[in-house]
C-alpha atoms as a PDB file:
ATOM      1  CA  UNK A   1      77.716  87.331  91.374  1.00  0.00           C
ATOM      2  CA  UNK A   2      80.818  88.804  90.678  1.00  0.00           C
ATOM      3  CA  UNK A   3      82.760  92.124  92.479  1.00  0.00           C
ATOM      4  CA  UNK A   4      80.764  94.346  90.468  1.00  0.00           C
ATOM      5  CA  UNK A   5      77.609  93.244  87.899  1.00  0.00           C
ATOM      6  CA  UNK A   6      75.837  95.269  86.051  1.00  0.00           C
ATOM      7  CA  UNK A   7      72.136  94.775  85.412  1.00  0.00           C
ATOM      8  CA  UNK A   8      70.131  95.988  81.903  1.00  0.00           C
ATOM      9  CA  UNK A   9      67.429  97.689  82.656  1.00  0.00           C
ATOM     10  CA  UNK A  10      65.498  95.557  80.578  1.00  0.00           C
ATOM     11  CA  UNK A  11      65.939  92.463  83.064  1.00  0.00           C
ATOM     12  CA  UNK A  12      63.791  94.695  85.247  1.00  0.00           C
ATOM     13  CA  UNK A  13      64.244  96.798  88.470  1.00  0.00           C
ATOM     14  CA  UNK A  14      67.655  95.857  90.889  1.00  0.00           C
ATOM     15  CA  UNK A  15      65.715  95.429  94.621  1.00  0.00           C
ATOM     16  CA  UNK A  16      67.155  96.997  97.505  1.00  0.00           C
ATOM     17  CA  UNK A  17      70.462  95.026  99.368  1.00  0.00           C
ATOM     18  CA  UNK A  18      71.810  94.702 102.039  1.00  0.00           C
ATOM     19  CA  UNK A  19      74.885  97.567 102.947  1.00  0.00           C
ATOM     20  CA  UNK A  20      77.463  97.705 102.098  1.00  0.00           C
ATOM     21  CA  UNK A  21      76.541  96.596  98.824  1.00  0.00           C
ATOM     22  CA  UNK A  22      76.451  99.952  96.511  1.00  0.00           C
ATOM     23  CA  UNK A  23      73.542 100.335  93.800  1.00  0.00           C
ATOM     24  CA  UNK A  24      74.722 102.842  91.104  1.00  0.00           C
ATOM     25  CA  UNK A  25      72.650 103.710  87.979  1.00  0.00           C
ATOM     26  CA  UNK A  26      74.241 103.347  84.650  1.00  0.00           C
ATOM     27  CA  UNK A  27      71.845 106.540  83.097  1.00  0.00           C
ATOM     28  CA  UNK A  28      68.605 105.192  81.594  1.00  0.00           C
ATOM     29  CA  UNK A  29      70.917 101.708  80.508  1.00  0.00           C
ATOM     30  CA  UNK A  30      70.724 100.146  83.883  1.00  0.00           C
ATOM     31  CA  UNK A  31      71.640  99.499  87.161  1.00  0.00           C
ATOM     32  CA  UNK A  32      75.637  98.339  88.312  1.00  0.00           C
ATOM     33  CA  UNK A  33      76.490  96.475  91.678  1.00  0.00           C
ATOM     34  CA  UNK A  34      79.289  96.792  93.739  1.00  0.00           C
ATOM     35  CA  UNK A  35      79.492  94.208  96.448  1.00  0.00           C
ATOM     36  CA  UNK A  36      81.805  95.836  98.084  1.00  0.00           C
ATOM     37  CA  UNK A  37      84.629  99.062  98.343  1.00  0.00           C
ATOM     38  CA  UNK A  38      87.909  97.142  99.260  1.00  0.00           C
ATOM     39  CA  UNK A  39      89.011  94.476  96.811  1.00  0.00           C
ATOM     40  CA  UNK A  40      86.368  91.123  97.042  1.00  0.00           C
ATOM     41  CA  UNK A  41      88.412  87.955  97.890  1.00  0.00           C
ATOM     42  CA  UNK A  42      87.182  84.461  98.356  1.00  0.00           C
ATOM     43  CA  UNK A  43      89.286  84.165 101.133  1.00  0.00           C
ATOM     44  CA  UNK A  44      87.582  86.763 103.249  1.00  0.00           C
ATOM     45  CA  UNK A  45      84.053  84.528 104.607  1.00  0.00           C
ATOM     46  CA  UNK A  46      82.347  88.384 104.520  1.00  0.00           C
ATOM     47  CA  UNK A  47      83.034  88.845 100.832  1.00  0.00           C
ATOM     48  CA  UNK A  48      81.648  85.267  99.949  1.00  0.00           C
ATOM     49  CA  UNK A  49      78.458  85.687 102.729  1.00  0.00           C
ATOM     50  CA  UNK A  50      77.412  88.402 100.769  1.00  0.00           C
ATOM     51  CA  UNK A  51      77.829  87.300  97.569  1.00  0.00           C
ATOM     52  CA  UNK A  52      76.159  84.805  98.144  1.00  0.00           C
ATOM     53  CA  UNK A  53      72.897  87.125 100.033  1.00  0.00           C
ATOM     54  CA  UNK A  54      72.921  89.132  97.050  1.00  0.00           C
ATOM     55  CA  UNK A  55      73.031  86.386  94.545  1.00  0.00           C
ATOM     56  CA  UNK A  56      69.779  84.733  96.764  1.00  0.00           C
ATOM     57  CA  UNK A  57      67.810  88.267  96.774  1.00  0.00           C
ATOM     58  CA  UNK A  58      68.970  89.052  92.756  1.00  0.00           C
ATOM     59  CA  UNK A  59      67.795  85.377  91.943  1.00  0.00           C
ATOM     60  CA  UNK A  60      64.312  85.619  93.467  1.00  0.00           C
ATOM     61  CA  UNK A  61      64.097  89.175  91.550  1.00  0.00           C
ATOM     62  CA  UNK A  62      64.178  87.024  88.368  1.00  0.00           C
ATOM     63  CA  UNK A  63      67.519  89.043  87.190  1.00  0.00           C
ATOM     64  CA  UNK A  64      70.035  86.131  87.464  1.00  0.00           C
ATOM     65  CA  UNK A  65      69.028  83.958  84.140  1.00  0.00           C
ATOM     66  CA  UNK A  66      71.057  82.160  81.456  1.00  0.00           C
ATOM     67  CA  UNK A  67      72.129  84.105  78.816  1.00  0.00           C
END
């Protein structure tokens, strides 16, 4: 899961996460993800606990897959 990731709509429907993550659609295309408004860091434990929440609820949605 990276800053932001953007999702094809054909992978299927991004589920609701937790704030402050921002959902934006991409027009009929798809869906993009911003973890977060200030620059993401691996430094800061907040950046990385929610990365890794997010990854968790996108993975059990089925849209994290191999390419």
């Amino acid at each position: 899961m990276g800053w932001m990731t953007y999702f094809s709509r054909q992978w299927g429907d991004v589920p609701p996460l937790p704030a402050p993550v921002r959902v934006e659609p991409v027009d009929d295309l798809g869906t993009l993800v911003i973890l977060t408004e200030e620059r993401f860091t691996v430094t800061n434990p907040e950046h990385v606990r929610l990365a890794t929440e997010v990854h968790q609820v996108l993975d059990a949605a089925g849209l994290l897959r191999d390419l």
